[in-house]
Each structure stands twice: as structure tokens, then as C-alpha cells.
C-alpha atoms as a PDB file:
ATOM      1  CA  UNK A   1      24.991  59.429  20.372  1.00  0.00           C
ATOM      2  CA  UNK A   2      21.602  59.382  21.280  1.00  0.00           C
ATOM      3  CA  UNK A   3      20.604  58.976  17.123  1.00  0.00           C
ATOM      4  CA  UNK A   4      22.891  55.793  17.021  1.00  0.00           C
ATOM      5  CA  UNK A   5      21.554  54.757  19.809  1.00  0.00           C
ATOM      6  CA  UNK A   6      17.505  54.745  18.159  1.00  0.00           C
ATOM      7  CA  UNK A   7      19.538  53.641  14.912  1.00  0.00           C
ATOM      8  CA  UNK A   8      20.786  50.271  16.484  1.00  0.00           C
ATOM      9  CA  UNK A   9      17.353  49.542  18.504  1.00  0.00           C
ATOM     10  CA  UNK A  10      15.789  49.912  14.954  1.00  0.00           C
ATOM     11  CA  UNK A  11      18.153  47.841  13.179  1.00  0.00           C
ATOM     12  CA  UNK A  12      17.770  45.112  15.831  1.00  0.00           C
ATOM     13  CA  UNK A  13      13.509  45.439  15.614  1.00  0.00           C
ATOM     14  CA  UNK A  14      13.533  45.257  12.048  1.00  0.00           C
ATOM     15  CA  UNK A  15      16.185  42.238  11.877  1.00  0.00           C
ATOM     16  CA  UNK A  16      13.375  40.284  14.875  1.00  0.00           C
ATOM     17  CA  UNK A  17      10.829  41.412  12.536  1.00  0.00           C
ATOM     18  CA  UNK A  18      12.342  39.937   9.519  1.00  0.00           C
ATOM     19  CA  UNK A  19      13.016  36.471  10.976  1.00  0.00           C
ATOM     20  CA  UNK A  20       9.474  36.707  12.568  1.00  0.00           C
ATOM     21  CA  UNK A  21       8.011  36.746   9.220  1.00  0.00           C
ATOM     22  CA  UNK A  22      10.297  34.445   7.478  1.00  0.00           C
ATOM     23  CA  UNK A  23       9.929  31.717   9.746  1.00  0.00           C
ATOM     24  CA  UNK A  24       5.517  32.154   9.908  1.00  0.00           C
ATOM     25  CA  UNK A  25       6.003  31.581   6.083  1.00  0.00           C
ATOM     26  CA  UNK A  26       8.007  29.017   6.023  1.00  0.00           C
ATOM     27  CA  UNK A  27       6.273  27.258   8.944  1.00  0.00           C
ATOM     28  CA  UNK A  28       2.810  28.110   7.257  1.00  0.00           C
ATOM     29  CA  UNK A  29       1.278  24.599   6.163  1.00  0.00           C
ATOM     30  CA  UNK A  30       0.791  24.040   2.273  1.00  0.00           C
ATOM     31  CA  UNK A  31      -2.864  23.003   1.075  1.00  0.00           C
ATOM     32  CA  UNK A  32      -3.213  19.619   0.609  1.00  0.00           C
ATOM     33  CA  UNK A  33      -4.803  18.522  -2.260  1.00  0.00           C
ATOM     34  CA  UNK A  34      -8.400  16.483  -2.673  1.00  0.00           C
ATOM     35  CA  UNK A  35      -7.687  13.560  -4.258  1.00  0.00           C
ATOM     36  CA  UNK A  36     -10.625  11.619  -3.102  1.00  0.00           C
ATOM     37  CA  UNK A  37     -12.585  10.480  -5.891  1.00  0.00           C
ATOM     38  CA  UNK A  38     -13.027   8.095  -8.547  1.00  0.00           C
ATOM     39  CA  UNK A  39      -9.884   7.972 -11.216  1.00  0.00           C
ATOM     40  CA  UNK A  40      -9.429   6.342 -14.477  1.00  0.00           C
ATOM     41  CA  UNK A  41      -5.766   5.068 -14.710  1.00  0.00           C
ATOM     42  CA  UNK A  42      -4.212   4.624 -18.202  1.00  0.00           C
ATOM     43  CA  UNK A  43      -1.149   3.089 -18.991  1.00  0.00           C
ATOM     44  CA  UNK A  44      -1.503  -0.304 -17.054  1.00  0.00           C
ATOM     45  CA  UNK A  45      -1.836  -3.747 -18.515  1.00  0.00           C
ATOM     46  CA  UNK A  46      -5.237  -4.183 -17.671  1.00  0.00           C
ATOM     47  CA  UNK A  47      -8.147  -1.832 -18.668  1.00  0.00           C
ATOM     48  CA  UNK A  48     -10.337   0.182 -18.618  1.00  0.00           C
ATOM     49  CA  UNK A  49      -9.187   0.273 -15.139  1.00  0.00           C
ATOM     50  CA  UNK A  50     -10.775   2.998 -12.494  1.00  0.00           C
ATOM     51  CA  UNK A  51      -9.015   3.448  -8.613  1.00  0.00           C
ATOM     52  CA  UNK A  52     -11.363   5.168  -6.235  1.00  0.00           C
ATOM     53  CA  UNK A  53      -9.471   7.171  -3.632  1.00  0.00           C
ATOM     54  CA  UNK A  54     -10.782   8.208   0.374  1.00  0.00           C
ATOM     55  CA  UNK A  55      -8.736  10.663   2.188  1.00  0.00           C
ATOM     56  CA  UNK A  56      -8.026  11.454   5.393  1.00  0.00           C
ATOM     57  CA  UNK A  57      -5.424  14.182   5.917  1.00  0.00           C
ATOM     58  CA  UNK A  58      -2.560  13.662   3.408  1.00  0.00           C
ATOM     59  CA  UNK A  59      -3.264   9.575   3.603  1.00  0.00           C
ATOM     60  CA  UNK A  60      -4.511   8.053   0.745  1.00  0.00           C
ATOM     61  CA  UNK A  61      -6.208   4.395   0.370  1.00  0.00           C
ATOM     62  CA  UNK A  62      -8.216   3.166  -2.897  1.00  0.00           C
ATOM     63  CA  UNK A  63      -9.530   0.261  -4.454  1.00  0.00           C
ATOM     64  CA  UNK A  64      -8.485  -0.542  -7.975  1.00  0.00           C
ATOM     65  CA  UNK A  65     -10.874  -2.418 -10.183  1.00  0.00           C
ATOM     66  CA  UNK A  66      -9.962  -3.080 -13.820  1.00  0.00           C
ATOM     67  CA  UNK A  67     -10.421  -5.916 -16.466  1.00  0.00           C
ATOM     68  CA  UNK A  68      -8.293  -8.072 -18.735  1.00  0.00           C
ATOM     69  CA  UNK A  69      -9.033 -10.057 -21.921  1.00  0.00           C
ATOM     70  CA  UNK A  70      -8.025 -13.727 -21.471  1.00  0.00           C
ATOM     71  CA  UNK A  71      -8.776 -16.788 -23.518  1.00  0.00           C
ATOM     72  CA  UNK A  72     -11.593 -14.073 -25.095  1.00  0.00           C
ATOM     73  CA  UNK A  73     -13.230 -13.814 -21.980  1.00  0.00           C
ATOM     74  CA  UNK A  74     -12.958 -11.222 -19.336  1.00  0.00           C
ATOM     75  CA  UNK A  75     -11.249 -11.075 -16.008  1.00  0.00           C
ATOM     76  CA  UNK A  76     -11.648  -8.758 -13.114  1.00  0.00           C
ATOM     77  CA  UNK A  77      -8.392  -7.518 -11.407  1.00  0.00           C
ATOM     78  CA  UNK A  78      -8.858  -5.388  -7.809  1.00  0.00           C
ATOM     79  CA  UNK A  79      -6.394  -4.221  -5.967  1.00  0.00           C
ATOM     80  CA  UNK A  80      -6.135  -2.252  -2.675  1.00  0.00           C
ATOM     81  CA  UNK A  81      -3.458   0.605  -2.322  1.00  0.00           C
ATOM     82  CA  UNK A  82      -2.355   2.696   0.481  1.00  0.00           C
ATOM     83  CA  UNK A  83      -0.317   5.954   0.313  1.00  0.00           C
ATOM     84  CA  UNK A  84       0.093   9.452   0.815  1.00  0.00           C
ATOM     85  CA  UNK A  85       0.365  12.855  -1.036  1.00  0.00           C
ATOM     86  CA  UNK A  86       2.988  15.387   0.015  1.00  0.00           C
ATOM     87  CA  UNK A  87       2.911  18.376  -1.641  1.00  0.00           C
ATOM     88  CA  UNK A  88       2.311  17.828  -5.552  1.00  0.00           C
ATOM     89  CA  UNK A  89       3.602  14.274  -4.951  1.00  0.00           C
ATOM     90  CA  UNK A  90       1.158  11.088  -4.828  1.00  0.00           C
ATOM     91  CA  UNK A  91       2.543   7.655  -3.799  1.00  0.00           C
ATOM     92  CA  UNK A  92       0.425   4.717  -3.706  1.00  0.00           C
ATOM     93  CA  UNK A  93       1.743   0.655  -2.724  1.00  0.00           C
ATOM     94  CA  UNK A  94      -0.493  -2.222  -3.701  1.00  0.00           C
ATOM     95  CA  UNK A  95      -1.390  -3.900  -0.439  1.00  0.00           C
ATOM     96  CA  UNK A  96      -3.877  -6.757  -1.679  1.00  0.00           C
ATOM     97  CA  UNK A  97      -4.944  -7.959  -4.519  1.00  0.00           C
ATOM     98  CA  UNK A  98      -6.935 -10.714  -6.240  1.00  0.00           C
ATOM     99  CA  UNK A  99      -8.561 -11.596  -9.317  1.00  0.00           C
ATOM    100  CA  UNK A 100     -12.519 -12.571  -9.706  1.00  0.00           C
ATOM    101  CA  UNK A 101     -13.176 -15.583 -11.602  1.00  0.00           C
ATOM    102  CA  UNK A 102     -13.432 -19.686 -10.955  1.00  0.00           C
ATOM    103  CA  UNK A 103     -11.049 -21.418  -9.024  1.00  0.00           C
ATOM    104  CA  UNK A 104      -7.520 -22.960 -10.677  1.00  0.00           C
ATOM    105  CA  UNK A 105      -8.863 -20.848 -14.115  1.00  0.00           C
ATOM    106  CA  UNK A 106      -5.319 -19.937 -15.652  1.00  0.00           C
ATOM    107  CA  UNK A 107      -6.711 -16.345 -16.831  1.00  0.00           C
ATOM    108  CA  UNK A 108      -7.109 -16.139 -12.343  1.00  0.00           C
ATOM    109  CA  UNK A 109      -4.297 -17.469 -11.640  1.00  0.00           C
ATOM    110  CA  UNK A 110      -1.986 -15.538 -14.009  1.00  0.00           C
ATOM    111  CA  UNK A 111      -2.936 -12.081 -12.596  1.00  0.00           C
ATOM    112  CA  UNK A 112      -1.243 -12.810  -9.668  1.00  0.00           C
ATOM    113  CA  UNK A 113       1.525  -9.791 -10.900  1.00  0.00           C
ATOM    114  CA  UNK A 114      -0.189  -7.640  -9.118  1.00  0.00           C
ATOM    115  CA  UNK A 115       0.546  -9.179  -5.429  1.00  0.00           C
ATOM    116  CA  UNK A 116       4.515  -8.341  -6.448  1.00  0.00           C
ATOM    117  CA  UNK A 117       6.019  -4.841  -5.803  1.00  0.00           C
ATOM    118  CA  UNK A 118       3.560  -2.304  -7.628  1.00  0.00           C
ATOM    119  CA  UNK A 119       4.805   1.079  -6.647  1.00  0.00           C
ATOM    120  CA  UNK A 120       2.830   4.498  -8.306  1.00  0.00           C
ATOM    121  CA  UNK A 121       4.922   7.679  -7.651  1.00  0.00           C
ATOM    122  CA  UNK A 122       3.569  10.814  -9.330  1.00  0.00           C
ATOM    123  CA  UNK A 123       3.014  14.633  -9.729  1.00  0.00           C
ATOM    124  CA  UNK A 124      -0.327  16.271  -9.823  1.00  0.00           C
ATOM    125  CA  UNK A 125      -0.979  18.497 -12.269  1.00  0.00           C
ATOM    126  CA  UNK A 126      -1.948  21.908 -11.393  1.00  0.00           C
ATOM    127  CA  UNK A 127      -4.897  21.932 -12.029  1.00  0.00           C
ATOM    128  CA  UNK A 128      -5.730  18.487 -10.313  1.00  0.00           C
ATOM    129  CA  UNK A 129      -7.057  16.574 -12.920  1.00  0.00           C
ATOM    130  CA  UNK A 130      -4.138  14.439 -13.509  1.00  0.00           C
ATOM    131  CA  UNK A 131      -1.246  12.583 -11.804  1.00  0.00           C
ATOM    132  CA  UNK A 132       1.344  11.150 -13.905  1.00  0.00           C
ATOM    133  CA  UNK A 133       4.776   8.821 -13.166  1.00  0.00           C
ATOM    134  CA  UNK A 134       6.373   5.925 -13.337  1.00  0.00           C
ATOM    135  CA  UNK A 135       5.006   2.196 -11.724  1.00  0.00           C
ATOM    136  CA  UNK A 136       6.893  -0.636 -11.148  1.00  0.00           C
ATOM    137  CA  UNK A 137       5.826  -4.132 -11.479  1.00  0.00           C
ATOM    138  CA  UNK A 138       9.303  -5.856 -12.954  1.00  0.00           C
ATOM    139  CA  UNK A 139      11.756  -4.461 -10.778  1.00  0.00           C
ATOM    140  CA  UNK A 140      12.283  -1.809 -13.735  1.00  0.00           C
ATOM    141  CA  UNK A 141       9.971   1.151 -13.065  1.00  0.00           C
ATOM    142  CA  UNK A 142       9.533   1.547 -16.958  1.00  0.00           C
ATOM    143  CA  UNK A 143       6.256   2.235 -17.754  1.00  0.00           C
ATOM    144  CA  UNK A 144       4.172   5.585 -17.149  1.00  0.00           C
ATOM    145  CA  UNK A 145       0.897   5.677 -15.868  1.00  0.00           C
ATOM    146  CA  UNK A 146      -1.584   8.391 -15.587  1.00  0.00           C
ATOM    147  CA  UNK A 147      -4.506   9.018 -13.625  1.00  0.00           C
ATOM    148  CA  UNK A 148      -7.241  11.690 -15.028  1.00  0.00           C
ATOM    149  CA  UNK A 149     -10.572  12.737 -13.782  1.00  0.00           C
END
């Protein structure tokens, strides 16, 4: 009686153990990856174009600055994004942007795009030297960027 006993105090311990160390595991917060830096994006309709990313935590906000040829001259597109990473994930919305270049010039005016619904969603590599997905600037998120470092 008394074995049973000790047998069922055991079981019970190990069962509290068990749970103990399943939920500091599971509660245990994942690294978060650096993505601050600068990043050359391929894949976009303008280029060469570069995003520089700060971080703070798992929120993300960069500055995108990339050219375009029009009428054979250039044009310089920025952009300012804001986002977040969660786990191997990286979103990023365009929140401003403008074009550089003399006022009412078509080549300015027409890179207005980028004010409309750009959305990045991607996955980091593992070894953190890439992020690749999708963007959106249609309405059709059909094209596939990639950011490498």
C-alpha cells in the first residue's frame, strides 16, 4: 500500500514536472533577427534600388531610394516603409513616398505608383542574407522581390 502510495506521488511529480518544462519552452521567446542595415532589393521596377532598415525590437522602418530611366534621364524614387518581423517573417507597407526631380516633369509625376498599396511580405533566409516574397503594387501581388546583403 505504502509502494502505491510513493508510486502515485511520483507519477503526479513527474506529470508537474513535465508540464513545467513544456510550458518554459514553449513560453521561451524566439531570437529576433537583425535586420537593420542597408539592403539591395531586386525585382522592383526601379533600380538599382537599396532600403536601409533601423530596428527597434521586432519593428522595422526604412527608407527606400532607387532610380528609374525616363525620357533617357534619371529619376530618383524614395519611399518610407514601416513594418515588423515575426519570426522568419518580414512585412514592410510603404507609408510615403515621392519622386526627386522638377516640378509638373512627367518622368515625376508618373512615379506616383508608389503612393498606392505597396505591400512586401517575406521569409528570411537562414542564414540572414536574404528575404524573398511577393509585393503588390496592382492589386495582384505578382511579382517577387528579394532583398540581399
Amino acid at each position: 500500500m505504502l509502494l502505491n502510495r510513493q508510486l502515485c506521488i511520483l507519477a503526479v511529480a513527474l506529470t508537474t514536472w513535465r508540464a513545467q518544462a513544456a510550458a518554459q519552452t514553449d513560453s521561451a521567446p524566439h531570437a529576433v533577427p537583425d535586420l537593420a542595415g542597408r539592403w539591395q532589393i531586386t525585382g522592383l521596377l526601379i533600380s538599382p534600388t537599396y532600403l536601409t532598415i533601423r530596428q527597434t525590437g521586432t519593428q522595422l522602418r526604412g527608407e527606400l531610394a532607387g532610380h528609374r530611366r525616363c525620357l533617357n534621364r534619371n529619376v530618383k524614387v524614395v519611399a518610407t516603409l514601416e513594418g515588423e518581423v515575426d519570426g522568419h517573417v518580414v512585412t514592410l507597407r510603404v507609408t510615403d513616398a515621392h519622386t526627386e526631380g522638377d516640378f509638373l516633369d512627367p518622368c515625376v509625376e508618373h512615379a506616383v505608383f508608389l503612393r498606392s498599396a505597396l505591400d512586401f511580405e517575406g521569409q528570411i533566409s537562414p542564414d540572414g542574407k536574404k528575404i524573398v516574397g511577393p509585393y503588390d503594387h496592382s492589386g495582384i501581388p505578382s511579382h517577387t522581390w528579394t532583398l540581399s546583403r
